[in-house]
PDB file of N, CA and C in Angstrom:
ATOM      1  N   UNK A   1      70.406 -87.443 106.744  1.00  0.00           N
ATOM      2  CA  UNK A   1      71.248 -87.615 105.589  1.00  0.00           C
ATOM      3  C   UNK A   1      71.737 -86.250 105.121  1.00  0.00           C
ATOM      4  N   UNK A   2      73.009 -85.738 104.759  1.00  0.00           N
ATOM      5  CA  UNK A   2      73.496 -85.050 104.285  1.00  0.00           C
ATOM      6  C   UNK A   2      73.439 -84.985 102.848  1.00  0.00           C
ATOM      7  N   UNK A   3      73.890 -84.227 102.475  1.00  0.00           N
ATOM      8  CA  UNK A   3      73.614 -83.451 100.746  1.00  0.00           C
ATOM      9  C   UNK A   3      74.977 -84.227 100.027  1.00  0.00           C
ATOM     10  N   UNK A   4      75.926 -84.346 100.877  1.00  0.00           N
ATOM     11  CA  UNK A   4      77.436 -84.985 100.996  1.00  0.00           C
ATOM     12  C   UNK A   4      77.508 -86.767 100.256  1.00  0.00           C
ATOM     13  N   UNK A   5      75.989 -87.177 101.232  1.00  0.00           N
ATOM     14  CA  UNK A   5      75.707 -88.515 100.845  1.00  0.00           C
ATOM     15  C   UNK A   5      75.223 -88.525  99.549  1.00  0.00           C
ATOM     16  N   UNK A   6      75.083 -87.629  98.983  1.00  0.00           N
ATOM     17  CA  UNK A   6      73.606 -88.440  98.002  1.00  0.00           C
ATOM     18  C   UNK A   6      75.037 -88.155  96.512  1.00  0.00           C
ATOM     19  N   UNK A   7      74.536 -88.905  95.887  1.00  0.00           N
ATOM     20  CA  UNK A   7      75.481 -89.684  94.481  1.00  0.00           C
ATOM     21  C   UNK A   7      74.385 -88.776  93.401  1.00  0.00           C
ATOM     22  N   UNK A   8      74.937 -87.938  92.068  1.00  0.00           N
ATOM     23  CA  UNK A   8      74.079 -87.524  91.644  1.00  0.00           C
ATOM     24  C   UNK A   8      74.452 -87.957  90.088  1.00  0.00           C
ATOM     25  N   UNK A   9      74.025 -88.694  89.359  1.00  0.00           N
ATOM     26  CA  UNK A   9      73.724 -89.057  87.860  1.00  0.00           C
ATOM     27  C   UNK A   9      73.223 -88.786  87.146  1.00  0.00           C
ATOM     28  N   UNK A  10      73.852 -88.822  86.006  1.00  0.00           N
ATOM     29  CA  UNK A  10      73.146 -87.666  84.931  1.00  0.00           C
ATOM     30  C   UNK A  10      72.472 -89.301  83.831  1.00  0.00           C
ATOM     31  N   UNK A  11      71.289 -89.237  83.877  1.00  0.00           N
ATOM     32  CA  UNK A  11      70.644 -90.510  82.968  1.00  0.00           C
ATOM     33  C   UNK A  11      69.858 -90.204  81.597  1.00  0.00           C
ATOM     34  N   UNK A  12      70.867 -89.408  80.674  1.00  0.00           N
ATOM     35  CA  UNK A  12      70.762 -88.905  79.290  1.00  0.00           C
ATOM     36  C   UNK A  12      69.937 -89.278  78.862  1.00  0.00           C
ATOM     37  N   UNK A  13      69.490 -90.802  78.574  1.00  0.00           N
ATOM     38  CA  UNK A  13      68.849 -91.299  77.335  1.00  0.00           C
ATOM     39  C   UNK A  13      66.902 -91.410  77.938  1.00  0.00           C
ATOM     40  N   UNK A  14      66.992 -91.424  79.577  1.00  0.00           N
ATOM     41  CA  UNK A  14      65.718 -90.880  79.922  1.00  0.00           C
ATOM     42  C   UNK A  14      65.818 -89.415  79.995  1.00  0.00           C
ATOM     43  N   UNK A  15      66.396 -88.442  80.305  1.00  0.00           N
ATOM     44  CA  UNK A  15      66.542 -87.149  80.401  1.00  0.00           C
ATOM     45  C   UNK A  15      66.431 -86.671  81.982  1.00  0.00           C
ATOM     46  N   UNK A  16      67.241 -87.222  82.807  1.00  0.00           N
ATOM     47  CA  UNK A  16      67.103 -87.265  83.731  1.00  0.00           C
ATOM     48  C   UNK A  16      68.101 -86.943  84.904  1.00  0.00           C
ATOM     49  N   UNK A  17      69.168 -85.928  85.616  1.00  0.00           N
ATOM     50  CA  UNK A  17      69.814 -85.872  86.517  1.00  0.00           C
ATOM     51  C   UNK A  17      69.396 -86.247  87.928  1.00  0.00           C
ATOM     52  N   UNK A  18      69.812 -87.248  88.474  1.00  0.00           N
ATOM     53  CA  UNK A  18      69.365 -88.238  89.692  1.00  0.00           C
ATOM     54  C   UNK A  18      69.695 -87.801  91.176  1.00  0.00           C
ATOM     55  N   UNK A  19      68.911 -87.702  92.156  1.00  0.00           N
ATOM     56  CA  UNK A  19      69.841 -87.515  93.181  1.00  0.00           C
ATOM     57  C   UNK A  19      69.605 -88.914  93.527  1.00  0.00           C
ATOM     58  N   UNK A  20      70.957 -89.676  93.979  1.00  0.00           N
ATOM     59  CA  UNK A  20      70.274 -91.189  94.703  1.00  0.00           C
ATOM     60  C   UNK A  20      71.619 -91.165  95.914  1.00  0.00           C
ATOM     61  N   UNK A  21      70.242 -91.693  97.163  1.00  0.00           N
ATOM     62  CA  UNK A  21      70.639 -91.811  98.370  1.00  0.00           C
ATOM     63  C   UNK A  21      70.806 -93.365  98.881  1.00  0.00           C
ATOM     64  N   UNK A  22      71.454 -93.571  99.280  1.00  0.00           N
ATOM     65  CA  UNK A  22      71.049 -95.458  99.592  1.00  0.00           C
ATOM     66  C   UNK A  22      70.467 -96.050  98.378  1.00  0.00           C
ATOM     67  N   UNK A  23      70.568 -96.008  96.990  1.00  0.00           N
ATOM     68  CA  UNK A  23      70.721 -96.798  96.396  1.00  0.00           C
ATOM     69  C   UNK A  23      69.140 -96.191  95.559  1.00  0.00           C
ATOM     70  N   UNK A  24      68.008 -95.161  96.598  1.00  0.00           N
ATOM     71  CA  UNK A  24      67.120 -94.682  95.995  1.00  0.00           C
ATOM     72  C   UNK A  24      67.354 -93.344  94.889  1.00  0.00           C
ATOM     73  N   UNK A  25      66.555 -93.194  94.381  1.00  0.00           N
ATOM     74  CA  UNK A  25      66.187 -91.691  93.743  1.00  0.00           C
ATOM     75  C   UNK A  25      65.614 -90.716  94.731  1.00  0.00           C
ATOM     76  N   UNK A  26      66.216 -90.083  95.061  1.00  0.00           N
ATOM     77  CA  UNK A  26      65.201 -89.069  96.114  1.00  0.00           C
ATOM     78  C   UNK A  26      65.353 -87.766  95.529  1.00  0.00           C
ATOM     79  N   UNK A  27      65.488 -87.285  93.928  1.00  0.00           N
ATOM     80  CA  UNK A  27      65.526 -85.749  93.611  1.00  0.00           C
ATOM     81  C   UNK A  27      65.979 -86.056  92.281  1.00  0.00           C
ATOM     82  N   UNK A  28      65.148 -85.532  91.525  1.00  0.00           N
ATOM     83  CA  UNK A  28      65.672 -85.382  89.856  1.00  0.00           C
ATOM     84  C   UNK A  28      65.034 -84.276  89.402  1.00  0.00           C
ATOM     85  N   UNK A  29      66.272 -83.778  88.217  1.00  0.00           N
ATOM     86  CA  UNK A  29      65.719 -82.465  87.354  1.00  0.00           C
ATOM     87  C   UNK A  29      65.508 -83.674  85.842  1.00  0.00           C
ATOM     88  N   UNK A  30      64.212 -82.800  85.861  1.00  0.00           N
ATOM     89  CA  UNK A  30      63.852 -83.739  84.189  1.00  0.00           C
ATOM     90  C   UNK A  30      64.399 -82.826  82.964  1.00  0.00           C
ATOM     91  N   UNK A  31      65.057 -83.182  82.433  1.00  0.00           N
ATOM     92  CA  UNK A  31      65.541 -81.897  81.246  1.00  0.00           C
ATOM     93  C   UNK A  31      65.407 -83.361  79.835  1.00  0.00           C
ATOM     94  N   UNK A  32      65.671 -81.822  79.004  1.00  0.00           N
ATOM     95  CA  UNK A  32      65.964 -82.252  77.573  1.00  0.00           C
ATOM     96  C   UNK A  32      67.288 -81.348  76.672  1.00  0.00           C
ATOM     97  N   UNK A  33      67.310 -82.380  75.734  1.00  0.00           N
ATOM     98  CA  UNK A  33      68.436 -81.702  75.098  1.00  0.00           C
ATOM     99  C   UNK A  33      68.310 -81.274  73.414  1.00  0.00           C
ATOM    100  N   UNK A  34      68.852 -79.736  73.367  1.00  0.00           N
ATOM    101  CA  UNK A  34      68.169 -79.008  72.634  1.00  0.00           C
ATOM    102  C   UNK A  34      69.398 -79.282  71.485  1.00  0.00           C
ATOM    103  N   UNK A  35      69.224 -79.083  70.360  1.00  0.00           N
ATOM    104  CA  UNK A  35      70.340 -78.815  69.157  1.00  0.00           C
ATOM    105  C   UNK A  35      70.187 -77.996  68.425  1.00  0.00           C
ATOM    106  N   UNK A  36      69.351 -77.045  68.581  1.00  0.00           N
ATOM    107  CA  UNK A  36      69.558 -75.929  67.216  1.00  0.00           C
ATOM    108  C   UNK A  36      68.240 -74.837  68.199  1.00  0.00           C
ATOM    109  N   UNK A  37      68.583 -73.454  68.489  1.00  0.00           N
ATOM    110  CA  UNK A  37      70.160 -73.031  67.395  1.00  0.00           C
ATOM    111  C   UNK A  37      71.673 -72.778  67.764  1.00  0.00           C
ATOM    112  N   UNK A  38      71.341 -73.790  69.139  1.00  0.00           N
ATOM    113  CA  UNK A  38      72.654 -73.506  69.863  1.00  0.00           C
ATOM    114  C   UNK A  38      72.564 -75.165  70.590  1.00  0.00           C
ATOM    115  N   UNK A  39      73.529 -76.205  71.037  1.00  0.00           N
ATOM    116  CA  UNK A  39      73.148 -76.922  71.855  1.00  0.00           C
ATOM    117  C   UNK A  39      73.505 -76.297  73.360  1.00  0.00           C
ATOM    118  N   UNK A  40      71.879 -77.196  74.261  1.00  0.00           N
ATOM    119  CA  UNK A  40      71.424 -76.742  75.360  1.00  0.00           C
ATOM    120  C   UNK A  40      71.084 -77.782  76.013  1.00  0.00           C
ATOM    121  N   UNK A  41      71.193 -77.561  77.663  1.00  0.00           N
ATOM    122  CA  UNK A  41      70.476 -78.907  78.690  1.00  0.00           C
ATOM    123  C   UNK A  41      69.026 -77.638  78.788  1.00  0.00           C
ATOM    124  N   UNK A  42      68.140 -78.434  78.609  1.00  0.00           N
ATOM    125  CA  UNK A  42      67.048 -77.605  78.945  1.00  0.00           C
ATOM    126  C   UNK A  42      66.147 -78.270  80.174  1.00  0.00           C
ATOM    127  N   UNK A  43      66.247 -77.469  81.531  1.00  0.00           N
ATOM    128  CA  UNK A  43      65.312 -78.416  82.418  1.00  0.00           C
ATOM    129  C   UNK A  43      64.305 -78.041  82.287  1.00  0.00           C
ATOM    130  N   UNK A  44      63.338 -78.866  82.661  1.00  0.00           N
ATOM    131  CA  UNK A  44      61.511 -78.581  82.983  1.00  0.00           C
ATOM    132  C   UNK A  44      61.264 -78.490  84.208  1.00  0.00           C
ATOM    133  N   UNK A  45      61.683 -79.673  84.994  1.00  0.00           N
ATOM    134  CA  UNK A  45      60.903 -79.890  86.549  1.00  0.00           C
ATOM    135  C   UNK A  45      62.333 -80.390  87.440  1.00  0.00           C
ATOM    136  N   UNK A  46      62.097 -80.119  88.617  1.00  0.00           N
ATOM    137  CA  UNK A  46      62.948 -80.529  89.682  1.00  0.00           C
ATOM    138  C   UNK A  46      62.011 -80.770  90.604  1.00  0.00           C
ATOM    139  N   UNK A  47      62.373 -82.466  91.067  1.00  0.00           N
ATOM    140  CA  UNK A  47      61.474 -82.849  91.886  1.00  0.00           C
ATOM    141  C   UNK A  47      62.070 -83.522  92.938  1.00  0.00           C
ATOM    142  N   UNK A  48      62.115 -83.213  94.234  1.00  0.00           N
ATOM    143  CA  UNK A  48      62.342 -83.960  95.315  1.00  0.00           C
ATOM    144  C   UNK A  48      61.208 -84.630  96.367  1.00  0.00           C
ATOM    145  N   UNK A  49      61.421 -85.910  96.362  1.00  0.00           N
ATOM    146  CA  UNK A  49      60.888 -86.834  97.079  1.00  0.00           C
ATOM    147  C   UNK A  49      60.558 -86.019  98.524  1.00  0.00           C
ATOM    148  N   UNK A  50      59.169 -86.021  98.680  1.00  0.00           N
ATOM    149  CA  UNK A  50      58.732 -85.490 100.094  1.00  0.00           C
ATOM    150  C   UNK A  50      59.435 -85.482 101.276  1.00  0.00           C
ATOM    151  N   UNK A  51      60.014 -86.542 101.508  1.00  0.00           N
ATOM    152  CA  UNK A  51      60.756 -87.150 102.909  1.00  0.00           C
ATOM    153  C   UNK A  51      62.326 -86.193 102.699  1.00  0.00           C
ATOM    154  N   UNK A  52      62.429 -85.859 101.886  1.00  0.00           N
ATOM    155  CA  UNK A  52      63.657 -85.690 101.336  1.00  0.00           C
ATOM    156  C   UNK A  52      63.829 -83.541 101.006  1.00  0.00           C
ATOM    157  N   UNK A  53      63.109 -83.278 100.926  1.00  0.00           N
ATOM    158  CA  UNK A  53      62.957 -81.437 101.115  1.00  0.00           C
ATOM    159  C   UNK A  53      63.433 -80.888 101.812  1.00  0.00           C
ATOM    160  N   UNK A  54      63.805 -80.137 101.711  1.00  0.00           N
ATOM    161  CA  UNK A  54      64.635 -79.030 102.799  1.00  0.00           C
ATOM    162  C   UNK A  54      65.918 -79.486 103.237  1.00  0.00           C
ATOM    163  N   UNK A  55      67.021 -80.095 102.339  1.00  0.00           N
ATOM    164  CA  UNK A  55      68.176 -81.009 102.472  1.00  0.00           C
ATOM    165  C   UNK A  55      68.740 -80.133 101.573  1.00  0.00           C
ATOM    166  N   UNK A  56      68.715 -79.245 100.779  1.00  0.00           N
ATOM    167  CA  UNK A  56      70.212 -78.819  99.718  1.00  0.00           C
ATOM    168  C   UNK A  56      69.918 -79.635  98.339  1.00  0.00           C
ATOM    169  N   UNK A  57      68.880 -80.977  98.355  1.00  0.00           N
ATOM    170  CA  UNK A  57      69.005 -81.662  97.330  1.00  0.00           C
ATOM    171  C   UNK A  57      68.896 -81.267  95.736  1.00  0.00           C
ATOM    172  N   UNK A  58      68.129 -79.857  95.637  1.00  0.00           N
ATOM    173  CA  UNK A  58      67.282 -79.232  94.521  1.00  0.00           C
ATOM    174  C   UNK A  58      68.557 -78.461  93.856  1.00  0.00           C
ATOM    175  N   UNK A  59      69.250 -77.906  95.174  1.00  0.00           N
ATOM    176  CA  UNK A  59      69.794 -76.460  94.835  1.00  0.00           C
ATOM    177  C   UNK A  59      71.205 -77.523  94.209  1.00  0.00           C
ATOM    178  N   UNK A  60      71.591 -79.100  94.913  1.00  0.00           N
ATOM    179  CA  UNK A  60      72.764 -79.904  94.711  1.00  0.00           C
ATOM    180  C   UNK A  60      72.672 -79.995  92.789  1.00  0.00           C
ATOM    181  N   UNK A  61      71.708 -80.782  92.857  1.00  0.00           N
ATOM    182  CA  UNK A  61      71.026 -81.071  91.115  1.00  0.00           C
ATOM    183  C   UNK A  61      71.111 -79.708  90.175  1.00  0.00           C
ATOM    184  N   UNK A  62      70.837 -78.557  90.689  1.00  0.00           N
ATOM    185  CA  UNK A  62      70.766 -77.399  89.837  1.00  0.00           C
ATOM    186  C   UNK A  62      72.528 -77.581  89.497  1.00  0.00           C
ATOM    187  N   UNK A  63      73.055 -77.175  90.578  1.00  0.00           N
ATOM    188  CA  UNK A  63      75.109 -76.779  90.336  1.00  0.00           C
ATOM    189  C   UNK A  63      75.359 -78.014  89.960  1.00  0.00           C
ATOM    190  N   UNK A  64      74.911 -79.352  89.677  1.00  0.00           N
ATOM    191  CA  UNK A  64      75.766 -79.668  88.845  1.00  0.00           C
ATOM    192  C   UNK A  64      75.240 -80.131  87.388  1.00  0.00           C
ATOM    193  N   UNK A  65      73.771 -79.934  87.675  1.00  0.00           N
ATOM    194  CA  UNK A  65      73.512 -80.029  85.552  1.00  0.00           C
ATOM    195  C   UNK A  65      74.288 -78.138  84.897  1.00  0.00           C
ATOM    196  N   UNK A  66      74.424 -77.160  85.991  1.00  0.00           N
ATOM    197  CA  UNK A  66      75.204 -76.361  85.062  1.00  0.00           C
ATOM    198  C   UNK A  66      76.779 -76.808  84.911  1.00  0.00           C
ATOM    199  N   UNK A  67      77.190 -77.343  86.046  1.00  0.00           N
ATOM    200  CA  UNK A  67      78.732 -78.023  85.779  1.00  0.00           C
ATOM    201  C   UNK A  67      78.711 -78.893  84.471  1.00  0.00           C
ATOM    202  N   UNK A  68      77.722 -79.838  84.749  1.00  0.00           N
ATOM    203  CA  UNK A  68      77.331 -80.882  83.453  1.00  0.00           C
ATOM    204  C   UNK A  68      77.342 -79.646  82.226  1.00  0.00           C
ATOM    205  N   UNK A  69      76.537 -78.929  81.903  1.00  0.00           N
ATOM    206  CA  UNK A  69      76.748 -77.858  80.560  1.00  0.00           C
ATOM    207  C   UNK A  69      78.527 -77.611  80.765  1.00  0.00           C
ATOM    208  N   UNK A  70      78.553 -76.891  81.145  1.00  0.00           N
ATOM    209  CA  UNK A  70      80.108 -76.468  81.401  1.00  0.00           C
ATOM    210  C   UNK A  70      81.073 -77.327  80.980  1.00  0.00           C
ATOM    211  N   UNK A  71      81.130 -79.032  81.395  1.00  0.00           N
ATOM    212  CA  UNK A  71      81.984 -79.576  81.192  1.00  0.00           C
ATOM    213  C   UNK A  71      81.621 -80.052  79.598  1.00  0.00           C
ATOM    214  N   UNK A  72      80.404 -79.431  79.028  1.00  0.00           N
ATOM    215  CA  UNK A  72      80.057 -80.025  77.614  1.00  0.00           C
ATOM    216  C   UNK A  72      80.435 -79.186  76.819  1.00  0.00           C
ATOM    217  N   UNK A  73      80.569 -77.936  77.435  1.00  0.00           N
ATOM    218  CA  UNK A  73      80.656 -77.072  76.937  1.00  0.00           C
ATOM    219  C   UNK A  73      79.321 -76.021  75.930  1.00  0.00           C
ATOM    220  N   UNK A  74      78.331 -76.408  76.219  1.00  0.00           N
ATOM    221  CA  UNK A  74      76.512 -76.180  76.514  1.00  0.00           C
ATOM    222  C   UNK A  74      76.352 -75.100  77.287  1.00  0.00           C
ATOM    223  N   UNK A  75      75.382 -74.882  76.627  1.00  0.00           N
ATOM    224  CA  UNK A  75      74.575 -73.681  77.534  1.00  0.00           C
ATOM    225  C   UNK A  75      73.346 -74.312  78.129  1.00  0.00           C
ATOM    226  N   UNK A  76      73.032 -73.763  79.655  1.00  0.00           N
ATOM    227  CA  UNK A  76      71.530 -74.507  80.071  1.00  0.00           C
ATOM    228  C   UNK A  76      70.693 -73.237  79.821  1.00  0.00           C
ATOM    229  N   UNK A  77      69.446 -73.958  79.670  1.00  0.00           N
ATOM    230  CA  UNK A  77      68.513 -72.383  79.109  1.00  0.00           C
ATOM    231  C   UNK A  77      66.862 -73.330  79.654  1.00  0.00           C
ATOM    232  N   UNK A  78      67.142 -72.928  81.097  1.00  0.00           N
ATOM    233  CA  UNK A  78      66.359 -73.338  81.988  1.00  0.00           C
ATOM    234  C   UNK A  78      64.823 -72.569  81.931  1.00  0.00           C
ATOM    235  N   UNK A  79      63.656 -73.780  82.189  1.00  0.00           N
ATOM    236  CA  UNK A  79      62.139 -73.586  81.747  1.00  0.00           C
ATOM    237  C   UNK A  79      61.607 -73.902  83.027  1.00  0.00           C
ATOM    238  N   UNK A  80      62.413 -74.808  83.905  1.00  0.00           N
ATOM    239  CA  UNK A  80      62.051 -75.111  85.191  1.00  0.00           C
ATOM    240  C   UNK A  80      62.460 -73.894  86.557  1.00  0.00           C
ATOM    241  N   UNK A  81      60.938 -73.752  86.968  1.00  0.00           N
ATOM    242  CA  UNK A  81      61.210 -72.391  87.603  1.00  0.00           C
ATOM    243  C   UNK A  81      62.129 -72.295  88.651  1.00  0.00           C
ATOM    244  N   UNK A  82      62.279 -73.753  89.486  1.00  0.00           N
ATOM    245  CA  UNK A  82      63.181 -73.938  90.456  1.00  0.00           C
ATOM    246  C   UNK A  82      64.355 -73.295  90.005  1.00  0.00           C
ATOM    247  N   UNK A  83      65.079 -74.361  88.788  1.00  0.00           N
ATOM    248  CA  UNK A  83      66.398 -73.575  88.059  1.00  0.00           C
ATOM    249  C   UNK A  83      66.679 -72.002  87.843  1.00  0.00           C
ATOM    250  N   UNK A  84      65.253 -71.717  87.196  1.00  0.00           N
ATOM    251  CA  UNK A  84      65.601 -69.958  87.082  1.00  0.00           C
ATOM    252  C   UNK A  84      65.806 -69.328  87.964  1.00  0.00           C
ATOM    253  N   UNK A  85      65.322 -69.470  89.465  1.00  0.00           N
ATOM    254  CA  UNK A  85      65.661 -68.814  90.856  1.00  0.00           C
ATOM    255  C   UNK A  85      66.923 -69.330  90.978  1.00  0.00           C
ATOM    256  N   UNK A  86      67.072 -70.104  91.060  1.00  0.00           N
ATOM    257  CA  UNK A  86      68.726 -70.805  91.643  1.00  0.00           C
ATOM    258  C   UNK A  86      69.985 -70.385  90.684  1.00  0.00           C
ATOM    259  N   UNK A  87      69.441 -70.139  89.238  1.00  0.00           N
ATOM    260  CA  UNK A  87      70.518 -69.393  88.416  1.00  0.00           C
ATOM    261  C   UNK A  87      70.348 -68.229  88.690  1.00  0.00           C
ATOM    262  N   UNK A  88      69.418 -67.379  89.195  1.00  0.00           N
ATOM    263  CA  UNK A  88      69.223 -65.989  89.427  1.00  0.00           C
ATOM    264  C   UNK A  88      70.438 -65.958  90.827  1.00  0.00           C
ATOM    265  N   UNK A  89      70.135 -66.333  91.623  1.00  0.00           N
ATOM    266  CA  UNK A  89      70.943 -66.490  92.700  1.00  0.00           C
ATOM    267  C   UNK A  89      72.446 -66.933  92.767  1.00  0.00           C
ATOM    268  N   UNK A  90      72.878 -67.605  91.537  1.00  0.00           N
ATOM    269  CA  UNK A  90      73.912 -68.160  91.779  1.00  0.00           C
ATOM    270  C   UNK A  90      74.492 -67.608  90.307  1.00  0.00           C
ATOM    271  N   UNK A  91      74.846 -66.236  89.406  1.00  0.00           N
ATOM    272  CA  UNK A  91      75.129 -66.379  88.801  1.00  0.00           C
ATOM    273  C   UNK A  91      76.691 -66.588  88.395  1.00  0.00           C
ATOM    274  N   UNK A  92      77.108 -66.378  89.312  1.00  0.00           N
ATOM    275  CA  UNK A  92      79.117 -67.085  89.289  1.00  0.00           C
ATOM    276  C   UNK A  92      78.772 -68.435  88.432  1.00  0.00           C
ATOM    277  N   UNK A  93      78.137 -69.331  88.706  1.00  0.00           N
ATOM    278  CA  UNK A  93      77.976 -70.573  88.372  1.00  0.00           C
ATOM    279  C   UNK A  93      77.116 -70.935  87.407  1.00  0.00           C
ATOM    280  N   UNK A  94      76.001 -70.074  87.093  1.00  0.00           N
ATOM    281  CA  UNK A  94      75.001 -70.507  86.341  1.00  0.00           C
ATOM    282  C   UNK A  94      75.102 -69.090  84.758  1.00  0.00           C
ATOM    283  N   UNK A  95      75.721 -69.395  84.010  1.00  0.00           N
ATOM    284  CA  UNK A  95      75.693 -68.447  82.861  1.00  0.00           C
ATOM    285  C   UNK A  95      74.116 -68.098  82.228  1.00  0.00           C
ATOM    286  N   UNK A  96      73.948 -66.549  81.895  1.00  0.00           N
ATOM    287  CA  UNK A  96      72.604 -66.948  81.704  1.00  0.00           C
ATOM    288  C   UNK A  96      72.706 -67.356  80.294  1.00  0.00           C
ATOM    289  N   UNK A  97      71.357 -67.817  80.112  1.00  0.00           N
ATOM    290  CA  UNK A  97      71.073 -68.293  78.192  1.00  0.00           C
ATOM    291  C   UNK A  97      70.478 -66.928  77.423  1.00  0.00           C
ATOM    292  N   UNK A  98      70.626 -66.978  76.519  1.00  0.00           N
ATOM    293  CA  UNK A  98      70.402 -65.748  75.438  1.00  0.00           C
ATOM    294  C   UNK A  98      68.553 -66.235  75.177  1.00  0.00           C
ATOM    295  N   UNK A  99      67.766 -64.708  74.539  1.00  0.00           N
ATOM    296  CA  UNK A  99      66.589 -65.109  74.820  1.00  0.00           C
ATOM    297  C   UNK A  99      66.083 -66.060  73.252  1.00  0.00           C
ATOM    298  N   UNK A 100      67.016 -66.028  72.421  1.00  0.00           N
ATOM    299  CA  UNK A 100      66.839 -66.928  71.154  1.00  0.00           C
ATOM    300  C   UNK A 100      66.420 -68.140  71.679  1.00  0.00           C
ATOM    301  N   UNK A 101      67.624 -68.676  72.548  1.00  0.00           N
ATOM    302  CA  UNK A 101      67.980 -70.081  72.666  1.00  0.00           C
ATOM    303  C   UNK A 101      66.691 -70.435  74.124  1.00  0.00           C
ATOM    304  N   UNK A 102      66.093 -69.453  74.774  1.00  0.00           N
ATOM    305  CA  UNK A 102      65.144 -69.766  75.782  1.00  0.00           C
ATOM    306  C   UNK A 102      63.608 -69.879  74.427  1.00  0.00           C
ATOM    307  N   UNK A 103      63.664 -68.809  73.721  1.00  0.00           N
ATOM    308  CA  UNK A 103      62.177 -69.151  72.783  1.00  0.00           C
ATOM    309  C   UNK A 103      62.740 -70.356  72.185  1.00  0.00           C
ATOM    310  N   UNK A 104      63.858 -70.688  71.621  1.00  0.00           N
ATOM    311  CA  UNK A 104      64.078 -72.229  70.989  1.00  0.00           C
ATOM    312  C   UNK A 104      63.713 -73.351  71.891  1.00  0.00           C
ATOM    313  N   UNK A 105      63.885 -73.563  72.960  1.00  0.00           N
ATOM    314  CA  UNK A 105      63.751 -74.466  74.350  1.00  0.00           C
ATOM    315  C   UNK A 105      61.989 -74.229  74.315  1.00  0.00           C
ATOM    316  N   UNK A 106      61.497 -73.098  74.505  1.00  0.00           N
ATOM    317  CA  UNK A 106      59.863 -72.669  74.766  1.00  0.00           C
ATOM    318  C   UNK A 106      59.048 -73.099  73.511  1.00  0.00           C
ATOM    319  N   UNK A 107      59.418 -73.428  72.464  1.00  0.00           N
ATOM    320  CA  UNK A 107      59.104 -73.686  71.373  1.00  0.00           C
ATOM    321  C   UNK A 107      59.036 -75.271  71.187  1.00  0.00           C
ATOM    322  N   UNK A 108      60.443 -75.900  71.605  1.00  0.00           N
ATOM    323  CA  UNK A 108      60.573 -77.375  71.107  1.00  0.00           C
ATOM    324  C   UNK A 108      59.312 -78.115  72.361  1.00  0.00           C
ATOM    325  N   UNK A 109      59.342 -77.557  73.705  1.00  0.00           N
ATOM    326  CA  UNK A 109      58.793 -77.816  74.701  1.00  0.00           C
ATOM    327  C   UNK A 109      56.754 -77.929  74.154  1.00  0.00           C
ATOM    328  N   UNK A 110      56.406 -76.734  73.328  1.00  0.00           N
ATOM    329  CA  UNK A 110      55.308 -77.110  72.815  1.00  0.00           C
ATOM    330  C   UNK A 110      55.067 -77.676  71.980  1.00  0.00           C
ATOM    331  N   UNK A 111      55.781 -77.823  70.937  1.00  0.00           N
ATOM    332  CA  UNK A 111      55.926 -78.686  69.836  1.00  0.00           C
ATOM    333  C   UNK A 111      55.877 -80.450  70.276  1.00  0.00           C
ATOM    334  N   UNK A 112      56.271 -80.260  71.578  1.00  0.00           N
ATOM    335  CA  UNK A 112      56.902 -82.208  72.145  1.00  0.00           C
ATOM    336  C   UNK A 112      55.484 -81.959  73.402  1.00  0.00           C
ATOM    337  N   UNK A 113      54.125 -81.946  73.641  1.00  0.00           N
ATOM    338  CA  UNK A 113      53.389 -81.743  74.840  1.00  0.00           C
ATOM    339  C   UNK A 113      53.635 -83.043  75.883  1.00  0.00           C
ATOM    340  N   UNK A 114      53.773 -84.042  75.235  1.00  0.00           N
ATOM    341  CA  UNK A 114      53.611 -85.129  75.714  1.00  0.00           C
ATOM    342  C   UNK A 114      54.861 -85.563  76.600  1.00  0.00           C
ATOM    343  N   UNK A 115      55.777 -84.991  76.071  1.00  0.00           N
ATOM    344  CA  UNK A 115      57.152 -84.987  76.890  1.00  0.00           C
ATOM    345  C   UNK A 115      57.229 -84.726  77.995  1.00  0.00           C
ATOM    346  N   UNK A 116      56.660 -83.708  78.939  1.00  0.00           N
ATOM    347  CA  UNK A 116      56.880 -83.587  80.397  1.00  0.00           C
ATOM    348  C   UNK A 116      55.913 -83.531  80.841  1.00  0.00           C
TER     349      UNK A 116
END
């Protein structure tokens, strides 16, 4: 399967960007969404289905929850370490976040434990 195939959805109200292949989930970034003091997609985890690794799927989900900010006009102010390498690497595409709005994200993240 190609990176080409897989359909990727953004599922807001769980907090969830999808990779789905044949109709499965095979790769999601779990994020949340921040409102003060700036709004933000904030990810935690990026997880791809075992069978499914070493496909492009992680790095697919990263470029487009920053497209997703972009087209919101959002900043992402990424907690998930996958994301921080892949924005390190890709910064044409990935704007970085200011360190306010990363302690605001590091903050709401302990405040919510139960959340991720």
């Amino acid at each position: 399967m190609a990176v080409s195939d897989i359909e990727i959805r953004d599922d807001r109200a769980a907090g969830r960007l999808e990779a789905v292949a044949d109709g499965e989930v095979v790769g999601r970034i779990e994020y949340f969404v921040l409102d003060a003091p700036g709004r933000a997609l904030v990810p935690v985890h990026t997880i791809v289905e075992p069978a499914h690794e070493g496909k492009g799927i992680a790095g697919s989900l990263a470029r487009e929850l920053y497209a997703l900010a972009q087209r919101e006009g959002v900043t992402v102010a990424p907690l998930c370490p996958y994301v921080v390498k892949w924005a390190e690497r890709h910064p044409d595409e990935a704007p970085a976040a200011g360190p306010e709005l990363l302690r605001a994200a590091k903050d709401w993240l302990k405040a919510h434990p139960g959340r991720f």
